[in-house]
C-alpha atoms as a PDB file:
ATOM      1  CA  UNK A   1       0.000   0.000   0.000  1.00  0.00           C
ATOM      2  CA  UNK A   2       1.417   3.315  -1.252  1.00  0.00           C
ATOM      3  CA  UNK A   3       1.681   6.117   1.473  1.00  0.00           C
ATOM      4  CA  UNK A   4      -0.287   8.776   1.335  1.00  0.00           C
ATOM      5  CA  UNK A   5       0.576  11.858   0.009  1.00  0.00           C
ATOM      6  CA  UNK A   6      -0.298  15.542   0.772  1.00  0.00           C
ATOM      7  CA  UNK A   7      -2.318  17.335  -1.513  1.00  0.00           C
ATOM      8  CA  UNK A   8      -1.196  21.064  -2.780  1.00  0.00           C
ATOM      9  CA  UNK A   9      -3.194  23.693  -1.614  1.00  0.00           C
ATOM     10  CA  UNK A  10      -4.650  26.305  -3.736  1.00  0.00           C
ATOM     11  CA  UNK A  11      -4.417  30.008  -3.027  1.00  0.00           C
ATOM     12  CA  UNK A  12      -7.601  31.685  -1.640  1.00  0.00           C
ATOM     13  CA  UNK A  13      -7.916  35.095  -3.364  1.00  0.00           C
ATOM     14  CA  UNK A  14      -9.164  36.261  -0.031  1.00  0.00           C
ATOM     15  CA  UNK A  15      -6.295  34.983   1.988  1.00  0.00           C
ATOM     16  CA  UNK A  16      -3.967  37.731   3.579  1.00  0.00           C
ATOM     17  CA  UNK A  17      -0.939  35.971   3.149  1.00  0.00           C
ATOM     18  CA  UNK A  18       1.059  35.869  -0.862  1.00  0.00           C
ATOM     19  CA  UNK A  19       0.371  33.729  -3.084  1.00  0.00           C
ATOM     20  CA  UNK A  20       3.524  30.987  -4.275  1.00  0.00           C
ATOM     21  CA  UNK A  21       5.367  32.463  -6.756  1.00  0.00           C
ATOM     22  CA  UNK A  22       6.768  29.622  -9.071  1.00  0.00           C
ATOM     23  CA  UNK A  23      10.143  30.097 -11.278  1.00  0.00           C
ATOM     24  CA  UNK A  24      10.231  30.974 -14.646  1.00  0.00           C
ATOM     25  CA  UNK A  25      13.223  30.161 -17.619  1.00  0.00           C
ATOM     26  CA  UNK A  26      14.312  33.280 -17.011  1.00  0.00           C
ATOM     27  CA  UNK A  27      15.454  32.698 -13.426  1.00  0.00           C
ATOM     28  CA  UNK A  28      17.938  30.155 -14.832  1.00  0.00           C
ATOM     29  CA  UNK A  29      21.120  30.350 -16.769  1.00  0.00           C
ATOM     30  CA  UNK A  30      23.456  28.045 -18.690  1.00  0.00           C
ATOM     31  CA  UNK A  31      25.502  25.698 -16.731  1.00  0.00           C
ATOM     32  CA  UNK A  32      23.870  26.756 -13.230  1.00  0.00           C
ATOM     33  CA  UNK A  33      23.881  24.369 -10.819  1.00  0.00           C
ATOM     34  CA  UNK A  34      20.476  23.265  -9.756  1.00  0.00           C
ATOM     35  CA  UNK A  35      18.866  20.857  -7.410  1.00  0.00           C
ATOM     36  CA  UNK A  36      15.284  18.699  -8.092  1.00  0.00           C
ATOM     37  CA  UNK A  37      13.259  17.164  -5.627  1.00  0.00           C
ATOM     38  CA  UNK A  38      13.064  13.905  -7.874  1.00  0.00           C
ATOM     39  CA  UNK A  39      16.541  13.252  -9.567  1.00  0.00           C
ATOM     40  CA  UNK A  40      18.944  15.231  -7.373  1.00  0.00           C
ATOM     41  CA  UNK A  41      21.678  17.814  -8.311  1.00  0.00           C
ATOM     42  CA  UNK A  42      22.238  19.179 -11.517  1.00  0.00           C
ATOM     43  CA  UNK A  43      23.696  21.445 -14.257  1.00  0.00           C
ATOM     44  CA  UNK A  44      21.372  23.548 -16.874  1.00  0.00           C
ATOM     45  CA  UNK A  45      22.719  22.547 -20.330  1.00  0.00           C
ATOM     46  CA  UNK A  46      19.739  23.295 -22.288  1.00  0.00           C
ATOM     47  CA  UNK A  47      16.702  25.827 -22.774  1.00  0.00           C
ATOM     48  CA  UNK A  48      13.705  25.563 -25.204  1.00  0.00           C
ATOM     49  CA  UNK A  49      11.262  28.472 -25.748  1.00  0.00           C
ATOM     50  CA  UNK A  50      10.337  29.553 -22.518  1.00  0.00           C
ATOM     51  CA  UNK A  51       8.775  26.224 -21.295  1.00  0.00           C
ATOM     52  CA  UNK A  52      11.392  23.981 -21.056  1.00  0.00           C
ATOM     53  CA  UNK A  53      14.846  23.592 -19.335  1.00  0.00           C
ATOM     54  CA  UNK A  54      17.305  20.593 -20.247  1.00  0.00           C
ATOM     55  CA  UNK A  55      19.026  19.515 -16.958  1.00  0.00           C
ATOM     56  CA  UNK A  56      21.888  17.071 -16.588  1.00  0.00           C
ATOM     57  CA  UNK A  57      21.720  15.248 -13.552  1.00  0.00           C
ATOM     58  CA  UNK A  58      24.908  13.007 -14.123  1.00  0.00           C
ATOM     59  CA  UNK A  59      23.791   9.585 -15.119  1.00  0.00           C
ATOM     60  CA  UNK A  60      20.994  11.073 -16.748  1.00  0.00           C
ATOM     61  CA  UNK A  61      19.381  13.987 -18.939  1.00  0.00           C
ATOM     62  CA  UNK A  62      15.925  15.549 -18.176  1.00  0.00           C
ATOM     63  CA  UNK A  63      13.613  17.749 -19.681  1.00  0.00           C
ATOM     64  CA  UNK A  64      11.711  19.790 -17.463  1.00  0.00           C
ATOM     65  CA  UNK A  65       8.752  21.617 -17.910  1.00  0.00           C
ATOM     66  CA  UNK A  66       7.162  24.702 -16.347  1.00  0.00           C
ATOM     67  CA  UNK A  67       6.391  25.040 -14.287  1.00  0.00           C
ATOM     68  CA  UNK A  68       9.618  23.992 -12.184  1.00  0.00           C
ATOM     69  CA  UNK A  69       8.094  23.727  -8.373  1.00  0.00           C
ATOM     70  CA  UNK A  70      10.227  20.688  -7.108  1.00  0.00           C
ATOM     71  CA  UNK A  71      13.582  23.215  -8.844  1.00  0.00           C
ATOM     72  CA  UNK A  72      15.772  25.323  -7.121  1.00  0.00           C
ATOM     73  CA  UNK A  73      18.566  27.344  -8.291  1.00  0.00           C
ATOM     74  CA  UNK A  74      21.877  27.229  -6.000  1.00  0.00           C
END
């Protein structure tokens, strides 16, 4: 039996507090060093458009798409 998992929570328009603000391309570079949730640490070696960054995670190479929630720029 798979664990449960916790659902995201949307933003209330009335809510007092800011609503998540989720990266865009255009926070990332070539060759910055990044970090997923998923597949680890990683270098940007490729953008497409403005949707999708091409990430090389050392054994592998991902495509990821926007929007990049489990990313984070180092």
């Amino acid at each position: 039996m798979k664990p449960a998992r916790a659902a995201t929570r949307r933003h209330l328009p009335t809510s007092p507090f800011a609503a998540p603000v989720a990266p865009t391309v255009g926070q990332f570079a070539m060759q910055d060093q990044v970090t997923h949730d998923k597949y680890g640490l990683g270098r940007v070696i490729g953008m497409e458009d403005d949707t999708v960054l091409i990430i090389d995670f050392g054994s592998r190479q991902v495509r990821i798409l926007t929007p990049f929630a489990e990313l984070t720029r180092l």
